[in-house]
Protein backbone atom coordinates (compact mmCIF):
# COMPACT_ATOMS: atom_id res chain seq x y z
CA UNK A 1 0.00 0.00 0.00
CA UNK A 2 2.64 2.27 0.54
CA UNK A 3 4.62 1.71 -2.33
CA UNK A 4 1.37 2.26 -4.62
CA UNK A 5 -0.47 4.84 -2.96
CA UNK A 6 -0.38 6.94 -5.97
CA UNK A 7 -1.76 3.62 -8.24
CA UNK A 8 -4.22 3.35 -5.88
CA UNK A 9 -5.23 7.00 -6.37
CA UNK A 10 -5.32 6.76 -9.76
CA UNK A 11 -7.21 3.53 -10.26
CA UNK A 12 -9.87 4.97 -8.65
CA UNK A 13 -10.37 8.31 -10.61
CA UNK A 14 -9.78 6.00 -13.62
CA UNK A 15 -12.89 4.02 -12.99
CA UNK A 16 -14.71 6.58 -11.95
CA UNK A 17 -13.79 8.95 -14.80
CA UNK A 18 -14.64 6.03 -17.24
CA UNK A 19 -18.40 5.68 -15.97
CA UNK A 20 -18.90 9.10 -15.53
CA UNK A 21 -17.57 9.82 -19.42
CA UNK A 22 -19.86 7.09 -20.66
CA UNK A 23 -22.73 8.31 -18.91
CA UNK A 24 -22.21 11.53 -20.84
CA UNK A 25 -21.79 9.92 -24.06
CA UNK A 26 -24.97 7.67 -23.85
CA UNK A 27 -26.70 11.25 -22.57
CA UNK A 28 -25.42 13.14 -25.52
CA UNK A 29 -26.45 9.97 -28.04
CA UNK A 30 -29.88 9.90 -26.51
CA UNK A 31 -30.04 13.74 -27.23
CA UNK A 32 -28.47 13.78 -30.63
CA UNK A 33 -29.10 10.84 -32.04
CA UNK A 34 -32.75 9.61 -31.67
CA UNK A 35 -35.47 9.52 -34.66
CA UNK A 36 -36.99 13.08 -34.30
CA UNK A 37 -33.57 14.71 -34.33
CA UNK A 38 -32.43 12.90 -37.07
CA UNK A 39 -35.47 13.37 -39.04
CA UNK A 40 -35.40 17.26 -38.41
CA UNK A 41 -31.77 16.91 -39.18
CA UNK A 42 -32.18 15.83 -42.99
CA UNK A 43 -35.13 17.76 -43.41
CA UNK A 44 -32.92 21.02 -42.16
CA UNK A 45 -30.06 19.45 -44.48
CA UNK A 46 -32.62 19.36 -47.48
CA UNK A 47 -34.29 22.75 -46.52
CA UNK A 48 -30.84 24.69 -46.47
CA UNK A 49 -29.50 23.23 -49.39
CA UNK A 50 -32.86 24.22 -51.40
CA UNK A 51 -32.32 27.80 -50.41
CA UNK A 52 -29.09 27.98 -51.32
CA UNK A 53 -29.23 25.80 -54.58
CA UNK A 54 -32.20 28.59 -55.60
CA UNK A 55 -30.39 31.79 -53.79
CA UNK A 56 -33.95 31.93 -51.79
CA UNK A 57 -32.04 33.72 -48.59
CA UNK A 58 -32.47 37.01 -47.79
CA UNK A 59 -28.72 37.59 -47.18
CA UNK A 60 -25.07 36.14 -47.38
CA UNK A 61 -25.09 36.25 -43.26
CA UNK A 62 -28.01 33.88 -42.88
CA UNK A 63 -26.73 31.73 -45.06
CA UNK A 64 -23.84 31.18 -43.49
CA UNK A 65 -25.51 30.97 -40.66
CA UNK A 66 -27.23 28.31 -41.63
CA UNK A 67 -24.42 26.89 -43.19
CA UNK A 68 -22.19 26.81 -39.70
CA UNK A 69 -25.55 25.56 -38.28
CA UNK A 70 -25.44 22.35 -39.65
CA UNK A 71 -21.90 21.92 -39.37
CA UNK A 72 -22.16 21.97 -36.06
CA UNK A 73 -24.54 19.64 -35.38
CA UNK A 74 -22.66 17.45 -37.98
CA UNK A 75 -19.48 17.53 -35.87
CA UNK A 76 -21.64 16.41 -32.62
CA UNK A 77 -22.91 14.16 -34.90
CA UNK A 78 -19.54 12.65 -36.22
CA UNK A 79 -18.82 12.88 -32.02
CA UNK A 80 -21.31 10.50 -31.71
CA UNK A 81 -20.90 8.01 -34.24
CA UNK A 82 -19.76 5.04 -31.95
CA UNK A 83 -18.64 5.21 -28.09
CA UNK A 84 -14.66 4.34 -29.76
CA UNK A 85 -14.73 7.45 -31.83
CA UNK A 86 -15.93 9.61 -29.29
CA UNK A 87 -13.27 8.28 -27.05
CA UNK A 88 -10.55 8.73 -30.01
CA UNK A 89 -11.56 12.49 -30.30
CA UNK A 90 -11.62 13.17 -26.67
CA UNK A 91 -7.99 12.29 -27.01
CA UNK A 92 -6.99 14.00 -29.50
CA UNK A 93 -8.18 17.05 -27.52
CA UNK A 94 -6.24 16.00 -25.34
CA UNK A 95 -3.06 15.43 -27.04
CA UNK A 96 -1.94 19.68 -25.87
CA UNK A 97 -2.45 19.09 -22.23
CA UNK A 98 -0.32 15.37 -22.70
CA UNK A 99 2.27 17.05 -24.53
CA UNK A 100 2.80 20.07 -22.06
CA UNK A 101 2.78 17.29 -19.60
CA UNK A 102 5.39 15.05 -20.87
CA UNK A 103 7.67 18.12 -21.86
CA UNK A 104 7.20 19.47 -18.33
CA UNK A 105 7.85 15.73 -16.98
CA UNK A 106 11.22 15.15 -18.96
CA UNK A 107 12.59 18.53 -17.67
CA UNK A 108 12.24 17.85 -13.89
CA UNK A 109 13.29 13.93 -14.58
CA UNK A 110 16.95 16.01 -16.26
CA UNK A 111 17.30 17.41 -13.43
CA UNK A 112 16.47 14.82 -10.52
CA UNK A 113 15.20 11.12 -12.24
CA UNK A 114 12.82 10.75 -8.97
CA UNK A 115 11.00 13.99 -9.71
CA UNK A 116 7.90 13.11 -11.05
CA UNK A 117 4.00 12.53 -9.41
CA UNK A 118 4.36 8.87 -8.15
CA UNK A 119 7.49 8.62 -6.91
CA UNK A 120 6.61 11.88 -5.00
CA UNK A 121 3.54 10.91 -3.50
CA UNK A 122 4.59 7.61 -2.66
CA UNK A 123 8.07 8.87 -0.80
CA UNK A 124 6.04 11.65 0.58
CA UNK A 125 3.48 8.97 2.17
CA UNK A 126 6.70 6.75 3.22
CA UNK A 127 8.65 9.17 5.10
CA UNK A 128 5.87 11.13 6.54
CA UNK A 129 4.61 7.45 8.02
CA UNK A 130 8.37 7.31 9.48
CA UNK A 131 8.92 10.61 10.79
CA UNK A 132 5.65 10.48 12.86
CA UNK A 133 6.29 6.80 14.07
CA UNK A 134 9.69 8.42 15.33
CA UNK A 135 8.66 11.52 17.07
CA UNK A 136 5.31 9.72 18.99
CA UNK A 137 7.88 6.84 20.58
CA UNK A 138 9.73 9.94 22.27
CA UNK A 139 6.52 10.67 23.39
CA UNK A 140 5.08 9.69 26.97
CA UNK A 141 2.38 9.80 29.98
CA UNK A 142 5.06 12.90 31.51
CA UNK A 143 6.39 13.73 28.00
CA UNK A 144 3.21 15.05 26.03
CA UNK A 145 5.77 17.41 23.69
CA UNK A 146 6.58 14.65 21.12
CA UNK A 147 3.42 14.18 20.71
CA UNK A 148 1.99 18.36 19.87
CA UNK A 149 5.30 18.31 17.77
CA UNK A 150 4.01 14.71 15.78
CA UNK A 151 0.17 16.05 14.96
CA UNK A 152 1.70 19.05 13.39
CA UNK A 153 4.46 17.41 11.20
CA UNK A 154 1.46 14.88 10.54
CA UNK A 155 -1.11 17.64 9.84
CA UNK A 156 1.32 19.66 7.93
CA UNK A 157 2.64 16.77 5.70
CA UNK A 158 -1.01 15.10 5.06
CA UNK A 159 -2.07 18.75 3.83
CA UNK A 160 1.06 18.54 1.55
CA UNK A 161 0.28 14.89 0.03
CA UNK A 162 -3.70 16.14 0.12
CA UNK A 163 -2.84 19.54 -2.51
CA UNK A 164 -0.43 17.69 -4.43
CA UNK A 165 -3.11 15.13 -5.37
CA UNK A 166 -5.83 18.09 -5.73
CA UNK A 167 -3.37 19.35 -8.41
CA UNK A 168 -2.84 16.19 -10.66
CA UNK A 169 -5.02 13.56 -9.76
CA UNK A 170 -8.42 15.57 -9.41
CA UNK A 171 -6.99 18.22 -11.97
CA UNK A 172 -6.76 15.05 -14.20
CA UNK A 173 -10.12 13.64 -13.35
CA UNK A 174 -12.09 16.72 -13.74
CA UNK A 175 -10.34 17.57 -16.88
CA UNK A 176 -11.22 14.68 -18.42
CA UNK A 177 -15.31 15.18 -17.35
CA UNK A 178 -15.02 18.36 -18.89
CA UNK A 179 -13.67 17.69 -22.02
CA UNK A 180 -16.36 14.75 -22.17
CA UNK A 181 -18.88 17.71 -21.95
CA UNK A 182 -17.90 18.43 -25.60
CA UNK A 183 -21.24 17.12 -27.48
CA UNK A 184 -23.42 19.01 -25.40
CA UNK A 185 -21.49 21.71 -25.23
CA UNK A 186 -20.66 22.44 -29.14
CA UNK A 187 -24.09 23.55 -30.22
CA UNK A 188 -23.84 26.89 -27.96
CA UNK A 189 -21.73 27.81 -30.71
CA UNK A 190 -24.39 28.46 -32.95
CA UNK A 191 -26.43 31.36 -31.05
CA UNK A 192 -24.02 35.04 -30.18
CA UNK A 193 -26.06 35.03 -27.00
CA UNK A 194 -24.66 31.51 -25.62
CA UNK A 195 -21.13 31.58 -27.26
CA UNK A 196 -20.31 32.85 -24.38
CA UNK A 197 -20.92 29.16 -22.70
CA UNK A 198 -18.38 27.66 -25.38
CA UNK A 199 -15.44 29.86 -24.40
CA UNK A 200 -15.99 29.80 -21.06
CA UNK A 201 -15.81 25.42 -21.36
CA UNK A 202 -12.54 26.57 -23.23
CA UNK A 203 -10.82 28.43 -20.65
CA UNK A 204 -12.51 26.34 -17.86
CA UNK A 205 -10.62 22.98 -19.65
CA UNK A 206 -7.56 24.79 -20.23
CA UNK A 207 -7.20 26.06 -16.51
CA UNK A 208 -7.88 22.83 -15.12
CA UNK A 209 -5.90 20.76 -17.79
CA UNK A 210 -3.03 22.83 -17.00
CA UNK A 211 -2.67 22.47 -13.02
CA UNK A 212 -1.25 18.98 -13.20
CA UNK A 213 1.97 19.51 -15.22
CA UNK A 214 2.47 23.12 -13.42
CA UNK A 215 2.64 21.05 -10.13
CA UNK A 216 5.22 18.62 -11.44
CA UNK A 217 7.37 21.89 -11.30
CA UNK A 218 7.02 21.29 -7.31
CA UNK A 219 8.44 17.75 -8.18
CA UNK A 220 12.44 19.23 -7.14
CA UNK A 221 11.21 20.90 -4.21
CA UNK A 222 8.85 18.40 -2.85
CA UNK A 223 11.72 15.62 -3.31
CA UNK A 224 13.75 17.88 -1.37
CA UNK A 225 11.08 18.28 1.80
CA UNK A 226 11.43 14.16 1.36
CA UNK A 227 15.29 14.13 1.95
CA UNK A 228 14.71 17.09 4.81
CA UNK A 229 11.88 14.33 6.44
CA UNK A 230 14.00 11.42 6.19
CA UNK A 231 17.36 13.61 7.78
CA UNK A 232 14.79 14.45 10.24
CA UNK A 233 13.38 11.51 11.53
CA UNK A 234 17.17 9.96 11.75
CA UNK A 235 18.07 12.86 13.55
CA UNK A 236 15.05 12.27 16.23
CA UNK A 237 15.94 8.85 16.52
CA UNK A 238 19.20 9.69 18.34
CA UNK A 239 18.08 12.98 20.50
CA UNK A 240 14.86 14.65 20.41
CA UNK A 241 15.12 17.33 22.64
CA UNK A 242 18.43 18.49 20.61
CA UNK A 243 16.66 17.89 17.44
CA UNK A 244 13.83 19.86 17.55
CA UNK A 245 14.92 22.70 14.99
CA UNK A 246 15.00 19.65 12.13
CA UNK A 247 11.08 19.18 12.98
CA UNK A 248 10.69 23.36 12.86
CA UNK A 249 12.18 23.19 9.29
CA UNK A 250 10.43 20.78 8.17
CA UNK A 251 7.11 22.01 9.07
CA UNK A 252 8.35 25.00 8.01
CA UNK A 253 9.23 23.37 3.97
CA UNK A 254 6.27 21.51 3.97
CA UNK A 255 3.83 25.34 4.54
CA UNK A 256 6.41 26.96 1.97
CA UNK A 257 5.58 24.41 -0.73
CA UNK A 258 1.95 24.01 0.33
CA UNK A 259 1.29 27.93 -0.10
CA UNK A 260 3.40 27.82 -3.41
CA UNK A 261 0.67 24.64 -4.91
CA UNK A 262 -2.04 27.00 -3.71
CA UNK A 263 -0.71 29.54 -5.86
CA UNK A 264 -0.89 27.63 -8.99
CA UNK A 265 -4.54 28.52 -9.84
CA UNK A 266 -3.86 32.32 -9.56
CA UNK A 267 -1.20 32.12 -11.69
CA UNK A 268 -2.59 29.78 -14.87
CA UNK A 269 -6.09 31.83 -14.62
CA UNK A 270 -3.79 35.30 -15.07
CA UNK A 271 -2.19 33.14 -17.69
CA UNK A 272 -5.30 32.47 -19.76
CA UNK A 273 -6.74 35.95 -18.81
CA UNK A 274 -9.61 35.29 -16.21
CA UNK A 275 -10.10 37.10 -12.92
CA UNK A 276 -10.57 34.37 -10.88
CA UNK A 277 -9.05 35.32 -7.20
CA UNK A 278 -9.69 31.78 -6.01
CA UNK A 279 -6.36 30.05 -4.49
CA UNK A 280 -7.81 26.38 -5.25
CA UNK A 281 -9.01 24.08 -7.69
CA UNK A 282 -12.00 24.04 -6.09
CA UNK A 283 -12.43 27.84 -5.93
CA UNK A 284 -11.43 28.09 -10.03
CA UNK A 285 -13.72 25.21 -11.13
CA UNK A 286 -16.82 27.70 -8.97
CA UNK A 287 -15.38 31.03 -10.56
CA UNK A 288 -15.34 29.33 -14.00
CA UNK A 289 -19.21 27.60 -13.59
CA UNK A 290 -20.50 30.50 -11.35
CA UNK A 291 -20.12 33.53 -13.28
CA UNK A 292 -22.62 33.05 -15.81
CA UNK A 293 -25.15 31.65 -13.68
């Protein structure tokens, strides 16, 4: 378990991400692809292509409105051909975010090879498990100080492990429901007064998509807090009273990064251009869905 807390993790938000994409799919099919629409569909197909065939429209702009009309709702269409190609263009929309990823992963692994998500969780989970087992045994019925000093390194390092996994695991997992939103979402495009719902699914997907690889960047520093944790708990093992400044430190590395993670939303959404003054996932995925409503 401690070796593959991270795989655990992951399994999970796989599974879960998988249902939860398929229910959208078979939503979006039951929308999209049923008689009635498909009828009204080839009827609009015929319809248009009358009216331009004979010049019948009033102007160039509503004809091309009617033109990007049905090419819309032949892309959700094509979207919804079989569950395998909706999958297959759900990754190819994905293919920026993996890229940025694995270019963002290859320059941490250059500069330390232990640097990346897994290995950090999982030596994060290790050594905080350690340096908590060490500090309560100093501990005692006369000797309650071991004890204060172990809840905070414990609270302090849990909060660590809990934003790093906000930032890539859930970042993942939500970016991946979002981007399944894509069928329903595409026809906004065709009205000026709910474009406005299509961009902000843009910049909602981009912001999310983009707090995973930006936390890798904590990968050196987070690696380091491990070293720091495992110096630590040696270091408590032999005198705790003369050691105490190691667990100050450490508590100390593990806010600095913590704050820094937090800080990742407010800079990607002044990347993209939003206002969002949220200092969470949570509080940019509520900007981005809240604003309009």
């Amino acid at each position: 378990m401690e070796q593959n807390i991270f795989k655990y993790l992951i399994s999970i938000f796989e599974n879960v991400t998988g249902d939860i994409q398929n229910g959208l799919y078979q939503s979006s099919k039951a929308i999209f692809d049923n008689g009635f629409f498909n009828i009204a569909f080839a009827f609009a197909i015929i319809y248009i292509g009358f009216m331009i065939a004979f010049k019948k429209f009033g102007s160039e702009e509503i004809a091309y409105k009617s033109i990007w009309t049905i090419l819309v709702f032949s892309t959700v269409k094509m979207l919804l051909i079989n569950h395998s190609v909706y999958q297959n263009l759900i990754d190819i929309f994905n293919l920026p975010r993996e890229t940025f990823t694995t270019a963002i992963h290859s320059l941490i692994r250059k500069a330390n090879n232990s640097a990346d998500i897994e290995n950090i969780i999982n030596s994060l989970y290790s050594a905080q498990t350690l340096i908590t087992k060490s500090i309560f045994d100093k501990g005692g019925i006369t000797d309650i100080a071991p004890f204060i000093y172990g809840i905070i390194v414990w609270f302090s390092g849990s909060l660590l492990m809990l934003v790093i996994i906000l930032n890539t695991v859930f970042s993942i997992f939500l970016s991946e429901i979002v981007l399944a939103l894509l069928p329903l979402i595409l026809p906004t495009l065709i009205w000026k007064k709910t474009e406005y719902v299509f961009f902000s699914w843009v910049k909602l997907y981009i912001s999310i998509s983009l707090y995973a690889p930006f936390t890798i960047l904590f990968g050196l520093v987070s690696i380091k807090v491990v070293d720091l944790t495992m110096v630590t708990a040696k270091a408590i093992d032999t005198s705790f009273e003369q050691n105490i400044q190691y667990i100050l430190v450490l508590i100390l590395a593990q806010g600095l990064v913590i704050i820094a993670v937090f800080k990742i939303p407010n800079i990607i959404n002044q990347l993209i251009g939003s206002s969002n003054e949220g200092s969470s996932l949570t509080s940019g995925v509520g900007w981005s869905y809240g604003k309009h409503i």
